[in-house]
PDB file of N, CA and C in Angstrom:
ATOM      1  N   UNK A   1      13.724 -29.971 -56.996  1.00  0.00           N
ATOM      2  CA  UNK A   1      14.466 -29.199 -56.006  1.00  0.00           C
ATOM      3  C   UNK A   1      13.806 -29.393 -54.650  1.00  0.00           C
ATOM      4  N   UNK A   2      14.354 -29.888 -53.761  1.00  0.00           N
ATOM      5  CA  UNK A   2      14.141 -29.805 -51.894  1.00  0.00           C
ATOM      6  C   UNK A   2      14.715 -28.232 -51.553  1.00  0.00           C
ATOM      7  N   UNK A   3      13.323 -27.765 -51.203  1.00  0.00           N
ATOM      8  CA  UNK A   3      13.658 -26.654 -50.377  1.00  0.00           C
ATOM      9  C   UNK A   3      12.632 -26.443 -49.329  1.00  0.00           C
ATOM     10  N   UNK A   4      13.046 -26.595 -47.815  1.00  0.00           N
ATOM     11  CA  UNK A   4      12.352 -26.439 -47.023  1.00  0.00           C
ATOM     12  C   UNK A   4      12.064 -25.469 -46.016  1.00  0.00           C
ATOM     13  N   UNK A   5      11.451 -24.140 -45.761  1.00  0.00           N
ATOM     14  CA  UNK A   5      11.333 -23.417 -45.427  1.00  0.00           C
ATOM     15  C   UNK A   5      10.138 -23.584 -43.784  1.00  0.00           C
ATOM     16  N   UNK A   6      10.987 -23.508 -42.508  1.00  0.00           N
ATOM     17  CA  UNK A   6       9.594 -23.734 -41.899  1.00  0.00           C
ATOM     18  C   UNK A   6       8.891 -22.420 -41.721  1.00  0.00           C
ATOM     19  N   UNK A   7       7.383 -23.049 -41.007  1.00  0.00           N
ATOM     20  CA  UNK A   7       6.042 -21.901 -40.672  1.00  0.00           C
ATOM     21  C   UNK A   7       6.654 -20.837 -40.157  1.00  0.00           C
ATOM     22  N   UNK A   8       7.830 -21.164 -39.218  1.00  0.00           N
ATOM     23  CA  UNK A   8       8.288 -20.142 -38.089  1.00  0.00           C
ATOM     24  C   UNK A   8       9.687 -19.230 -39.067  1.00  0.00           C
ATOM     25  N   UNK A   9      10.149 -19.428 -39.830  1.00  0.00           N
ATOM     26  CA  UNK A   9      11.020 -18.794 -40.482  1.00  0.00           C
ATOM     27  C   UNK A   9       9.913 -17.903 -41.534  1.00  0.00           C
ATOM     28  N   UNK A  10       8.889 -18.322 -41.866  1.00  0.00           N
ATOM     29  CA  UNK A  10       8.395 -17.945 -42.731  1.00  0.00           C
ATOM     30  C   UNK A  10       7.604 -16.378 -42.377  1.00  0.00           C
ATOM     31  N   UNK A  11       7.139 -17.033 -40.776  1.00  0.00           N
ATOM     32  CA  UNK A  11       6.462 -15.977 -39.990  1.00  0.00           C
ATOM     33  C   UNK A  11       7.841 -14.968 -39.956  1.00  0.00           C
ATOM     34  N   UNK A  12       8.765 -15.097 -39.729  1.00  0.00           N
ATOM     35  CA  UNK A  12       9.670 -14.143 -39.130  1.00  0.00           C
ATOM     36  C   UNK A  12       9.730 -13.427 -40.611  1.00  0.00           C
ATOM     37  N   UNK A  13       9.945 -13.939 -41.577  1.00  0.00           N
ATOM     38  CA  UNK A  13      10.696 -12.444 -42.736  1.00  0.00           C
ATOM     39  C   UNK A  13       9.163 -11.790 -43.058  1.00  0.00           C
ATOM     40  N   UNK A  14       8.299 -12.302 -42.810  1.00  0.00           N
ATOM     41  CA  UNK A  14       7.124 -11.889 -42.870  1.00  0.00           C
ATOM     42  C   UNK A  14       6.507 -10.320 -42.105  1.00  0.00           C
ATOM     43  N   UNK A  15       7.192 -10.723 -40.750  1.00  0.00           N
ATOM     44  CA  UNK A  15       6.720 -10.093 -39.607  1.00  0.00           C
ATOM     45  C   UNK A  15       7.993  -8.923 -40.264  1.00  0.00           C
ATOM     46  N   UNK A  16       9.402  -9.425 -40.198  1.00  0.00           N
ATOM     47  CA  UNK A  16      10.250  -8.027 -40.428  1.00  0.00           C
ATOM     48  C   UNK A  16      10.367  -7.490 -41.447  1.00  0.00           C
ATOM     49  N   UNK A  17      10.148  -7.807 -42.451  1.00  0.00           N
ATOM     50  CA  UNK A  17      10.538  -7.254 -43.708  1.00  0.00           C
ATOM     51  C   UNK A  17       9.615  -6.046 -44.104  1.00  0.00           C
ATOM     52  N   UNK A  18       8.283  -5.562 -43.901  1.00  0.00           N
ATOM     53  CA  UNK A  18       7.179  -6.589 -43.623  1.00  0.00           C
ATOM     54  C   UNK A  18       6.172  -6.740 -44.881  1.00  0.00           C
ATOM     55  N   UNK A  19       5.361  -8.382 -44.824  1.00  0.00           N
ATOM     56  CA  UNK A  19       5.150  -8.745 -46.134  1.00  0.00           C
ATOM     57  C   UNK A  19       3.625  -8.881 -45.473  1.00  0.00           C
ATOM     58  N   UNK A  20       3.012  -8.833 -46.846  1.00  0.00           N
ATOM     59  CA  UNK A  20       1.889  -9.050 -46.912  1.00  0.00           C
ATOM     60  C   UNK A  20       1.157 -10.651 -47.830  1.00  0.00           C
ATOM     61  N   UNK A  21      -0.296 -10.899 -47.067  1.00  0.00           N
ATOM     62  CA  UNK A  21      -0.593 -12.215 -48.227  1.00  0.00           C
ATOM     63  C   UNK A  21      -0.673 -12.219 -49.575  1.00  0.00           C
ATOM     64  N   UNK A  22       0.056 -12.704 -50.305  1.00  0.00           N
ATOM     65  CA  UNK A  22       0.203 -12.834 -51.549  1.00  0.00           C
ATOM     66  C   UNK A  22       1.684 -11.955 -52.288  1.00  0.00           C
ATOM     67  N   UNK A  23       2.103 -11.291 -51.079  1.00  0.00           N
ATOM     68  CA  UNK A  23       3.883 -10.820 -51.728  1.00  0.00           C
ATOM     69  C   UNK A  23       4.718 -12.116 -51.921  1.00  0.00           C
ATOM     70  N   UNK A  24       5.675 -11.989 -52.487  1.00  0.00           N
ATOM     71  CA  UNK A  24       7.157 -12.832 -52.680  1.00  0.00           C
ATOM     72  C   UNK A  24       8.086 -12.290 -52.655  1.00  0.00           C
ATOM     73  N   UNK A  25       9.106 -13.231 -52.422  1.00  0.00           N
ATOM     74  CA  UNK A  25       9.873 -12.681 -51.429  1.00  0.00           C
ATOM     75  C   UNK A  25      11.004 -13.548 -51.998  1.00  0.00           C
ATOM     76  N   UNK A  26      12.597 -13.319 -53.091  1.00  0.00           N
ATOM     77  CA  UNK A  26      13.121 -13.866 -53.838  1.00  0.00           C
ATOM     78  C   UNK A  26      14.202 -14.194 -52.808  1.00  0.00           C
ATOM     79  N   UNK A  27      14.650 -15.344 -52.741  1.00  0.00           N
ATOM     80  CA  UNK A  27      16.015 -16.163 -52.225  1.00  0.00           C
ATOM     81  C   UNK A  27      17.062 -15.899 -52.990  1.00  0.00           C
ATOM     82  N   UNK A  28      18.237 -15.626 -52.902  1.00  0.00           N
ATOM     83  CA  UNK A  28      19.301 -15.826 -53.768  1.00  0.00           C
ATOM     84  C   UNK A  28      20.415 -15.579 -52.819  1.00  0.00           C
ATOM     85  N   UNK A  29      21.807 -15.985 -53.623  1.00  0.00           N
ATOM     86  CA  UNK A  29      22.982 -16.539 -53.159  1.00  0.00           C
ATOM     87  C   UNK A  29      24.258 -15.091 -53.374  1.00  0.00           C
ATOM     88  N   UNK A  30      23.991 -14.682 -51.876  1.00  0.00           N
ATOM     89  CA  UNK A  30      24.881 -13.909 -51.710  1.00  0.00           C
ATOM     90  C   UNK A  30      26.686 -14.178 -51.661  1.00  0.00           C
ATOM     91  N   UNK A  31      27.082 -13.314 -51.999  1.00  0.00           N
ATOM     92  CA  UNK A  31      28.724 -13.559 -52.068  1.00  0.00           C
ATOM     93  C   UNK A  31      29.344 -12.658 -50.348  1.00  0.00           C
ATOM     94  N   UNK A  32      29.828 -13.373 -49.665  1.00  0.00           N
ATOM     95  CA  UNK A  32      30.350 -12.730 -48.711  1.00  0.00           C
ATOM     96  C   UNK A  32      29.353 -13.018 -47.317  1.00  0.00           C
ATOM     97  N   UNK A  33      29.612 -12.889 -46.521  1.00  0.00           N
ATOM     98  CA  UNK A  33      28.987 -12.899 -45.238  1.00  0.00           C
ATOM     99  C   UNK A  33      29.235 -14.572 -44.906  1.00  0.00           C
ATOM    100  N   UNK A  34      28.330 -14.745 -43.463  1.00  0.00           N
ATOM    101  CA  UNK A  34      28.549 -16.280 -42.549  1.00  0.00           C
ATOM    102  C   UNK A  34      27.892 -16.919 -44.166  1.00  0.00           C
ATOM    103  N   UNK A  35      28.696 -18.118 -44.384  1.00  0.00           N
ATOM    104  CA  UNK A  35      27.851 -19.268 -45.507  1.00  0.00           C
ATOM    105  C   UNK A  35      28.888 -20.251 -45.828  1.00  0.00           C
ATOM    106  N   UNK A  36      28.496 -21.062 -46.408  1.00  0.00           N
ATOM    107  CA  UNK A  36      29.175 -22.188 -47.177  1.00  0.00           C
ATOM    108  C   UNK A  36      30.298 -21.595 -48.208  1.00  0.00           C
ATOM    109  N   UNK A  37      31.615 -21.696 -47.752  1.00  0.00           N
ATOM    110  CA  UNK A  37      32.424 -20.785 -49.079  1.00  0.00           C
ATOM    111  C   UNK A  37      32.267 -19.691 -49.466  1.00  0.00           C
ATOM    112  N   UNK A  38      31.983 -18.820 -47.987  1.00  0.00           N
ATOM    113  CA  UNK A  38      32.067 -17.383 -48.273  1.00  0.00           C
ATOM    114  C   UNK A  38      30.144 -16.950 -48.927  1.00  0.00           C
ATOM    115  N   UNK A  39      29.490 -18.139 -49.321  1.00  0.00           N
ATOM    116  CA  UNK A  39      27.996 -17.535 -49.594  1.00  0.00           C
ATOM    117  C   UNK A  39      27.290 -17.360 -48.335  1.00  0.00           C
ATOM    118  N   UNK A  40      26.244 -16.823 -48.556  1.00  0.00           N
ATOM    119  CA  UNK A  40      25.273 -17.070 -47.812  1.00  0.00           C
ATOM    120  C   UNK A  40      24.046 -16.436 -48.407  1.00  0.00           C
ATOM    121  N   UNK A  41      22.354 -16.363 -47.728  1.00  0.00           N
ATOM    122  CA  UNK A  41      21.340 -16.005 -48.352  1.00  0.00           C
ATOM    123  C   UNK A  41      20.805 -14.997 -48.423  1.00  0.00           C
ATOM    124  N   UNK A  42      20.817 -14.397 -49.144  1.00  0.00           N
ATOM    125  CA  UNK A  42      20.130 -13.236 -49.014  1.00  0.00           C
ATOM    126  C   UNK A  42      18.740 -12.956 -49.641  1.00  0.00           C
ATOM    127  N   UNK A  43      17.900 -11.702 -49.381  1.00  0.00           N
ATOM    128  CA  UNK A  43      16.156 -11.963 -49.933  1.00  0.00           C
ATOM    129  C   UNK A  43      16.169 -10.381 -50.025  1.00  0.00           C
ATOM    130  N   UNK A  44      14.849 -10.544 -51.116  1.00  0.00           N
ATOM    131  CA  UNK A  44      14.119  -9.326 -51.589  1.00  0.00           C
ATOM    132  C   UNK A  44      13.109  -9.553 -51.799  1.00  0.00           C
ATOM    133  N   UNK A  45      12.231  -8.234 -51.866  1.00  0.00           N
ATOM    134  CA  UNK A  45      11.502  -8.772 -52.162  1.00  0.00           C
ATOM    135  C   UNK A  45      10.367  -8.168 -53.313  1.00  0.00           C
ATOM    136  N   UNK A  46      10.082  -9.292 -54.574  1.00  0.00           N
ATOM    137  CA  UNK A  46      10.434  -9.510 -55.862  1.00  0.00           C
ATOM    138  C   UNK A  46       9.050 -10.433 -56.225  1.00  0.00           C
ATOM    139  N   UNK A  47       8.726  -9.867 -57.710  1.00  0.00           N
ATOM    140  CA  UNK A  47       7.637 -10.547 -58.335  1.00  0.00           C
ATOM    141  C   UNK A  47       8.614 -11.857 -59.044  1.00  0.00           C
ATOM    142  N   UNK A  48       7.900 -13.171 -58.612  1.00  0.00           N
ATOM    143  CA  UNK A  48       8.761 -14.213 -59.741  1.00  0.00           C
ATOM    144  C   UNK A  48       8.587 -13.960 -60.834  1.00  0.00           C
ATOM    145  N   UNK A  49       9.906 -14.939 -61.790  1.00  0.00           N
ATOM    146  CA  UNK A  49       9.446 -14.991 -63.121  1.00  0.00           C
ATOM    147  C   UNK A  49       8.868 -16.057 -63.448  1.00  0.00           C
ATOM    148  N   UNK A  50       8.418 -16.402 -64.541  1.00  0.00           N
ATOM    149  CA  UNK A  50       7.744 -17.074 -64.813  1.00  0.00           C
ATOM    150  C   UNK A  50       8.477 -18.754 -64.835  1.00  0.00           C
ATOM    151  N   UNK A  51      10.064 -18.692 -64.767  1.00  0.00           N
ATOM    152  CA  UNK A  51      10.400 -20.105 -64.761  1.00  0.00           C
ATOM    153  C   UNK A  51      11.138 -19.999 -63.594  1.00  0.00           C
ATOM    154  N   UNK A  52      10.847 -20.541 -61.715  1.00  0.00           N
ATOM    155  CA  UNK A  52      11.401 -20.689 -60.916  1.00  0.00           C
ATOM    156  C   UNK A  52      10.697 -21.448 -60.528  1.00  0.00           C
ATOM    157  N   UNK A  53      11.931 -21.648 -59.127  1.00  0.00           N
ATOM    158  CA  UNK A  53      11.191 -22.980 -57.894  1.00  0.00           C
ATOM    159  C   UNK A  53      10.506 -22.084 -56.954  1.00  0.00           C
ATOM    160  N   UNK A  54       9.454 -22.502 -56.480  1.00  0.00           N
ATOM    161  CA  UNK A  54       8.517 -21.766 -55.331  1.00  0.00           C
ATOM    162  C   UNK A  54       8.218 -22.711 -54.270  1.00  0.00           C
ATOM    163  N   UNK A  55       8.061 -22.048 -52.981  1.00  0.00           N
ATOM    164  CA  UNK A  55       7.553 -22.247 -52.140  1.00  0.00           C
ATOM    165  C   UNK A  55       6.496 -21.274 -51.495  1.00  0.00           C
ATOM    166  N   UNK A  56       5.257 -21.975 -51.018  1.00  0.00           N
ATOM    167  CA  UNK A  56       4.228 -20.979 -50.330  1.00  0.00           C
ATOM    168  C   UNK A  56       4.188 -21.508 -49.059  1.00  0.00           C
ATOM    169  N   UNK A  57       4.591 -20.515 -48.222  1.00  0.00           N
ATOM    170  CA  UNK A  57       4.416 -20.258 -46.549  1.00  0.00           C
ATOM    171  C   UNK A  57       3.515 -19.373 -45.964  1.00  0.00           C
ATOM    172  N   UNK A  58       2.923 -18.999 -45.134  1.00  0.00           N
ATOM    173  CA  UNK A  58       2.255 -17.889 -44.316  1.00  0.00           C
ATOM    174  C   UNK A  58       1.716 -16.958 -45.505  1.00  0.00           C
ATOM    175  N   UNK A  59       1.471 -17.262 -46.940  1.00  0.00           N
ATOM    176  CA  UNK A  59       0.844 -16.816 -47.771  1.00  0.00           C
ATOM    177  C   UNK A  59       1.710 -15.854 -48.212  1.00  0.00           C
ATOM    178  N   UNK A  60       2.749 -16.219 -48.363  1.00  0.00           N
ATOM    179  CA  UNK A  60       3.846 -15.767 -48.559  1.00  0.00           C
ATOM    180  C   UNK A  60       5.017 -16.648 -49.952  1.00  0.00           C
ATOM    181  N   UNK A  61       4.838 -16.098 -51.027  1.00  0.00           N
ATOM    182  CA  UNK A  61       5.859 -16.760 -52.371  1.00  0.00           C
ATOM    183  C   UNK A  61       7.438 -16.988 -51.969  1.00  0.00           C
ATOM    184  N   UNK A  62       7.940 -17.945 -51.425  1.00  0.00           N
ATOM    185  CA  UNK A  62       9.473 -18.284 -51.404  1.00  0.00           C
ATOM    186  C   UNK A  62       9.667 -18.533 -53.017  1.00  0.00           C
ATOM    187  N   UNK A  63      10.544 -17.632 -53.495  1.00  0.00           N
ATOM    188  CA  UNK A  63      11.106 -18.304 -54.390  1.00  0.00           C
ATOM    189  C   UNK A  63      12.882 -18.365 -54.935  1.00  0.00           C
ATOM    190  N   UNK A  64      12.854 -19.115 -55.897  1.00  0.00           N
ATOM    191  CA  UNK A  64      14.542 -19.127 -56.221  1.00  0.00           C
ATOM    192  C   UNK A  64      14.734 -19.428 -57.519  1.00  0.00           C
ATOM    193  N   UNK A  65      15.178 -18.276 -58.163  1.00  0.00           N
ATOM    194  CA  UNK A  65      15.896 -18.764 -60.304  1.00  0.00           C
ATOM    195  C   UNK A  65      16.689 -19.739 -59.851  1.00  0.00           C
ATOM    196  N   UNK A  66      16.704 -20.285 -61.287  1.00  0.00           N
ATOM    197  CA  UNK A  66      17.651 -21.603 -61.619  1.00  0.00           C
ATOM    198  C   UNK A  66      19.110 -21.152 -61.611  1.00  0.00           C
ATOM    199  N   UNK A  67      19.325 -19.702 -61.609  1.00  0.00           N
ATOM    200  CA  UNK A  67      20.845 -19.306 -61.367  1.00  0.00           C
ATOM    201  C   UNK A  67      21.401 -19.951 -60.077  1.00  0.00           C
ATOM    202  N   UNK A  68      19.971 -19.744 -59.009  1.00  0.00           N
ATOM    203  CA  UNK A  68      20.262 -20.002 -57.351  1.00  0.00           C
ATOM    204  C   UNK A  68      20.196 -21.421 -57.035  1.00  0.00           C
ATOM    205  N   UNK A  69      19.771 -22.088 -57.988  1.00  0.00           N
ATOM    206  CA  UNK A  69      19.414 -23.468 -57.619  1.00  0.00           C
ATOM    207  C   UNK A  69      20.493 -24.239 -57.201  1.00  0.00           C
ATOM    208  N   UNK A  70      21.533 -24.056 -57.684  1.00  0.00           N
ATOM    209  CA  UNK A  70      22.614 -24.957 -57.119  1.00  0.00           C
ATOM    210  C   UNK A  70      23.154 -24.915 -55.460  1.00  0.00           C
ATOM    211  N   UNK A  71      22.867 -23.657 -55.410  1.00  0.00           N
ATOM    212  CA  UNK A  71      22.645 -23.487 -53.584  1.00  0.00           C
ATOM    213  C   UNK A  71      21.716 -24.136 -52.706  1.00  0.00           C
ATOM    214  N   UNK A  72      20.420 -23.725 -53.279  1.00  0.00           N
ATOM    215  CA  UNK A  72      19.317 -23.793 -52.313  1.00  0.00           C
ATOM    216  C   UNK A  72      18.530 -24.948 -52.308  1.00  0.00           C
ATOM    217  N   UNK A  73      19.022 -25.985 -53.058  1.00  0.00           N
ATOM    218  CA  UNK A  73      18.695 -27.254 -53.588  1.00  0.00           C
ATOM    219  C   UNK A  73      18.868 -28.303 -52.225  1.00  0.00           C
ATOM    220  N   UNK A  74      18.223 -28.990 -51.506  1.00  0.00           N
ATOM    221  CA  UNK A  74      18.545 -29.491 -50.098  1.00  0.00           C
ATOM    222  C   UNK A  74      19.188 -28.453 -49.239  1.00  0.00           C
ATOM    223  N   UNK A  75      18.614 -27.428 -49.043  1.00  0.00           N
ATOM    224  CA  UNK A  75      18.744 -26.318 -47.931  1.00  0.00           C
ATOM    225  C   UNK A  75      17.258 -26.500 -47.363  1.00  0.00           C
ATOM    226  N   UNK A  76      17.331 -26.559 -45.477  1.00  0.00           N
ATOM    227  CA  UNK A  76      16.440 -26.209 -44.689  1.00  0.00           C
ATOM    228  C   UNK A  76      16.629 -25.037 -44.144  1.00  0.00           C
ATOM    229  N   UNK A  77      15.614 -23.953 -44.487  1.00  0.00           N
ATOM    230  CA  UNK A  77      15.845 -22.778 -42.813  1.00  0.00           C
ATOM    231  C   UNK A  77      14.516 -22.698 -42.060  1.00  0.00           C
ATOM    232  N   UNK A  78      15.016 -22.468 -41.068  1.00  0.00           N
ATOM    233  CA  UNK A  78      14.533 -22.618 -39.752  1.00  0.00           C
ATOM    234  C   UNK A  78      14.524 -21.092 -38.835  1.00  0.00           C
ATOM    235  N   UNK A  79      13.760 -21.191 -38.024  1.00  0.00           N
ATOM    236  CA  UNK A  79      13.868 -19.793 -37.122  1.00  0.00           C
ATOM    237  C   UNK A  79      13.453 -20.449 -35.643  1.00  0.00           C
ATOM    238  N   UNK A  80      14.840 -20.546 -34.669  1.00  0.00           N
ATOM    239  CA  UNK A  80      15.056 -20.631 -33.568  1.00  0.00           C
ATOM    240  C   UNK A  80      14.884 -19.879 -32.547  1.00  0.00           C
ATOM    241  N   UNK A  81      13.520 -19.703 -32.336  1.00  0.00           N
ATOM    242  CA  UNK A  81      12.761 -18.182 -31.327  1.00  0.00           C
ATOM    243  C   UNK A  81      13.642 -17.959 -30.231  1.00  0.00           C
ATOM    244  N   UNK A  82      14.017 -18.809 -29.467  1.00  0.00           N
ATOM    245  CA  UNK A  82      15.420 -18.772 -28.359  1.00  0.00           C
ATOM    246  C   UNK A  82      16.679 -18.235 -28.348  1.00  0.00           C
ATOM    247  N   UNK A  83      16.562 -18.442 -29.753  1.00  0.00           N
ATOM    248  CA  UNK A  83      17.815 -17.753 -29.932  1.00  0.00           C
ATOM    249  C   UNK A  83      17.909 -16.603 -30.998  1.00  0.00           C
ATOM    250  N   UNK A  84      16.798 -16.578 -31.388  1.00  0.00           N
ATOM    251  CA  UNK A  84      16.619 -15.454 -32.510  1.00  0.00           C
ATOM    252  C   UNK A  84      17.295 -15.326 -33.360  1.00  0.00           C
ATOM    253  N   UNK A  85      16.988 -16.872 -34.026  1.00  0.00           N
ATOM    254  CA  UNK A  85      18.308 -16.985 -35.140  1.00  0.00           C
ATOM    255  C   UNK A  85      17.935 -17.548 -35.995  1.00  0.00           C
ATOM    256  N   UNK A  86      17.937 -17.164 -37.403  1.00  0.00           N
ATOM    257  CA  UNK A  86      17.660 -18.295 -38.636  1.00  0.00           C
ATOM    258  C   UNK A  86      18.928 -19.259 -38.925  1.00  0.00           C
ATOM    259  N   UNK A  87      18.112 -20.153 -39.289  1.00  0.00           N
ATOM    260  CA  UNK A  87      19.031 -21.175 -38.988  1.00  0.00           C
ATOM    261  C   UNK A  87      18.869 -22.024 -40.381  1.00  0.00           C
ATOM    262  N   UNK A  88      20.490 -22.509 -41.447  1.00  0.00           N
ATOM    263  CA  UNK A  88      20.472 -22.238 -42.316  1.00  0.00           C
ATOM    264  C   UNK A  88      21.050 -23.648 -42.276  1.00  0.00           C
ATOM    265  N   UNK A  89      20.425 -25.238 -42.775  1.00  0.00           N
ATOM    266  CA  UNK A  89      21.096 -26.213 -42.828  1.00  0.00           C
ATOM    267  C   UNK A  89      20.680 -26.863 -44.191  1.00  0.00           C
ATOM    268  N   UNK A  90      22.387 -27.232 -44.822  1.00  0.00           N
ATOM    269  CA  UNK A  90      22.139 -28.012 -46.366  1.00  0.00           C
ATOM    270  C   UNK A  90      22.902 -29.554 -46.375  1.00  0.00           C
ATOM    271  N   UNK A  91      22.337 -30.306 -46.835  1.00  0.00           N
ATOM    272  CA  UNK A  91      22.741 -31.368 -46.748  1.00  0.00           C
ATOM    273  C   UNK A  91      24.304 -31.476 -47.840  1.00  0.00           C
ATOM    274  N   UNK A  92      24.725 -30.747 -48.179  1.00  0.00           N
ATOM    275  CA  UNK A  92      25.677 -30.733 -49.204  1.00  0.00           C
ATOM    276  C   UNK A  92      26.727 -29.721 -48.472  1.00  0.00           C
ATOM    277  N   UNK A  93      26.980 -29.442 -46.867  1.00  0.00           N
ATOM    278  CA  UNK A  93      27.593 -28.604 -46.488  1.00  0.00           C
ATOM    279  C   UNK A  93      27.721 -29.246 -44.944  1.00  0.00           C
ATOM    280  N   UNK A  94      28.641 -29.354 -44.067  1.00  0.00           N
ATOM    281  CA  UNK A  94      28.873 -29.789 -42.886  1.00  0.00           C
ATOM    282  C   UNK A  94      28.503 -28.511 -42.040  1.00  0.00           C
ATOM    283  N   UNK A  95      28.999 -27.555 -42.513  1.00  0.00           N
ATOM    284  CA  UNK A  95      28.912 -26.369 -41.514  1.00  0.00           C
ATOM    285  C   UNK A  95      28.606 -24.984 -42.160  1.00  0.00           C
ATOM    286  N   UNK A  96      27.363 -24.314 -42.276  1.00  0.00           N
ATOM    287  CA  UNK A  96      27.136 -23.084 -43.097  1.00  0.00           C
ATOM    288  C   UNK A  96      27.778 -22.170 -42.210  1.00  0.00           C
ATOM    289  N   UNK A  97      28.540 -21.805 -40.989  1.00  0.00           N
ATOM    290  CA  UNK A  97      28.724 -21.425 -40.398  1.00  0.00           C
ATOM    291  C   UNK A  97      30.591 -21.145 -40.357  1.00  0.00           C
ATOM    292  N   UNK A  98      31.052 -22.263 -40.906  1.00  0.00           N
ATOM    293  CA  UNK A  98      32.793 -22.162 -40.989  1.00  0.00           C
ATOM    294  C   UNK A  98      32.936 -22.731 -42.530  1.00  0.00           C
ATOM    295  N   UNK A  99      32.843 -21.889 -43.414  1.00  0.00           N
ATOM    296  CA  UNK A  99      33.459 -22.264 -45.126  1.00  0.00           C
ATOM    297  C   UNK A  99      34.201 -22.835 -44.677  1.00  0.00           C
ATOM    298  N   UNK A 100      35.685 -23.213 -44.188  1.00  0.00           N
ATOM    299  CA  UNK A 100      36.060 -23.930 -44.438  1.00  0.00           C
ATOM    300  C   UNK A 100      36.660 -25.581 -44.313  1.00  0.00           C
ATOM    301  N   UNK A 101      35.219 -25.551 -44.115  1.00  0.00           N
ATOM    302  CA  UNK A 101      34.407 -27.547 -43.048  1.00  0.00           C
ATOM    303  C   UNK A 101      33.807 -27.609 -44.426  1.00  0.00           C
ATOM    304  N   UNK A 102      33.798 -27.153 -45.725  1.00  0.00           N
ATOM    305  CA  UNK A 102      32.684 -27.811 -46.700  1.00  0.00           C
ATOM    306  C   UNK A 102      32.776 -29.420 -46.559  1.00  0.00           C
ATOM    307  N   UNK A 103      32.012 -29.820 -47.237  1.00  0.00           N
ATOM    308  CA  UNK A 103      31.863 -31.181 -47.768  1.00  0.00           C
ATOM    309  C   UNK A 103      31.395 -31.445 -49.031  1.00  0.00           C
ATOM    310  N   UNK A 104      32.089 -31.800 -49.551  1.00  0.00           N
ATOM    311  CA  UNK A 104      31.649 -31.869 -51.225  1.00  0.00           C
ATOM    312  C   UNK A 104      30.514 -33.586 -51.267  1.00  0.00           C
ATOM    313  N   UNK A 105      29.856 -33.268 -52.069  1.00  0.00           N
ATOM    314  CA  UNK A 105      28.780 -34.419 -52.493  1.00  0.00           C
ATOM    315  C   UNK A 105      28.625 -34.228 -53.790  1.00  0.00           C
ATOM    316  N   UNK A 106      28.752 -35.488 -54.785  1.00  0.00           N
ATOM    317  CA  UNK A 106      28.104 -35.415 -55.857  1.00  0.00           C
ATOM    318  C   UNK A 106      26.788 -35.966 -55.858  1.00  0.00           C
TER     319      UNK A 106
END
C-alpha cells in the first residue's frame, strides 16, 4: 500500500486534535462530504489492530484496516499553510473535490 502523509499534515492533526508522541490516529473512508464519489476521510483517534497499514509521522501512528484500503491506497495528503487546507490527492481519482470527474484505473 502507497500512503503518503506529509510532516506538515501530520503536524496539523497533531497540533488540532490534539495528539500526543506515541497516539494513533485511525484513517477511514467516510460516506458523504467533499471526496471521490461522495467519500471522503475521516480520523479518530484509535489504538491499531494488530493487522493494518501504518504510517509514523511527528511520532504520531497513521493508520488504515484493510476495509479502508481500497481508498487510501495511492492517496497523498498534504497541508497547505496558505491556505489552511488539507489537501487530499489519489492517483486513482482526477478530482477529490467534484465526484463526478472520477477516473477509473485498474
Amino acid at each position: 500500500m502507497h500512503l503518503n502523509i506529509s510532516q506538515e499534515a501530520a503536524y496539523l492533526y497533531k497540533k488540532e486534535i490534539p495528539l500526543q508522541a506515541g497516539d494513533s490516529l485511525r484513517l477511514f473512508v467516510r460516506v458523504g462530504g467533499v471526496g471521490s464519489g461522495g467519500f471522503s476521510v475521516g480520523v479518530i483517534k484509535e489504538e491499531p489492530p494488530s493487522k493494518c497499514f501504518k504510517v509514523i509521522k511527528e511520532n504520531i501512528t497513521f493508520f488504515v484496516t484493510e476495509d479502508d484500503y481500497w481508498y487510501f491506497d495511492g492517496m497523498e495528503i498534504n497541508y497547505n499553510e496558505d491556505l489552511d487546507y488539507v489537501q487530499f490527492k489519489h492517483s486513482s481519482f482526477d478530482h477529490l473535490d467534484h465526484p463526478e470527474q472520477i477516473k477509473v484505473t485498474k
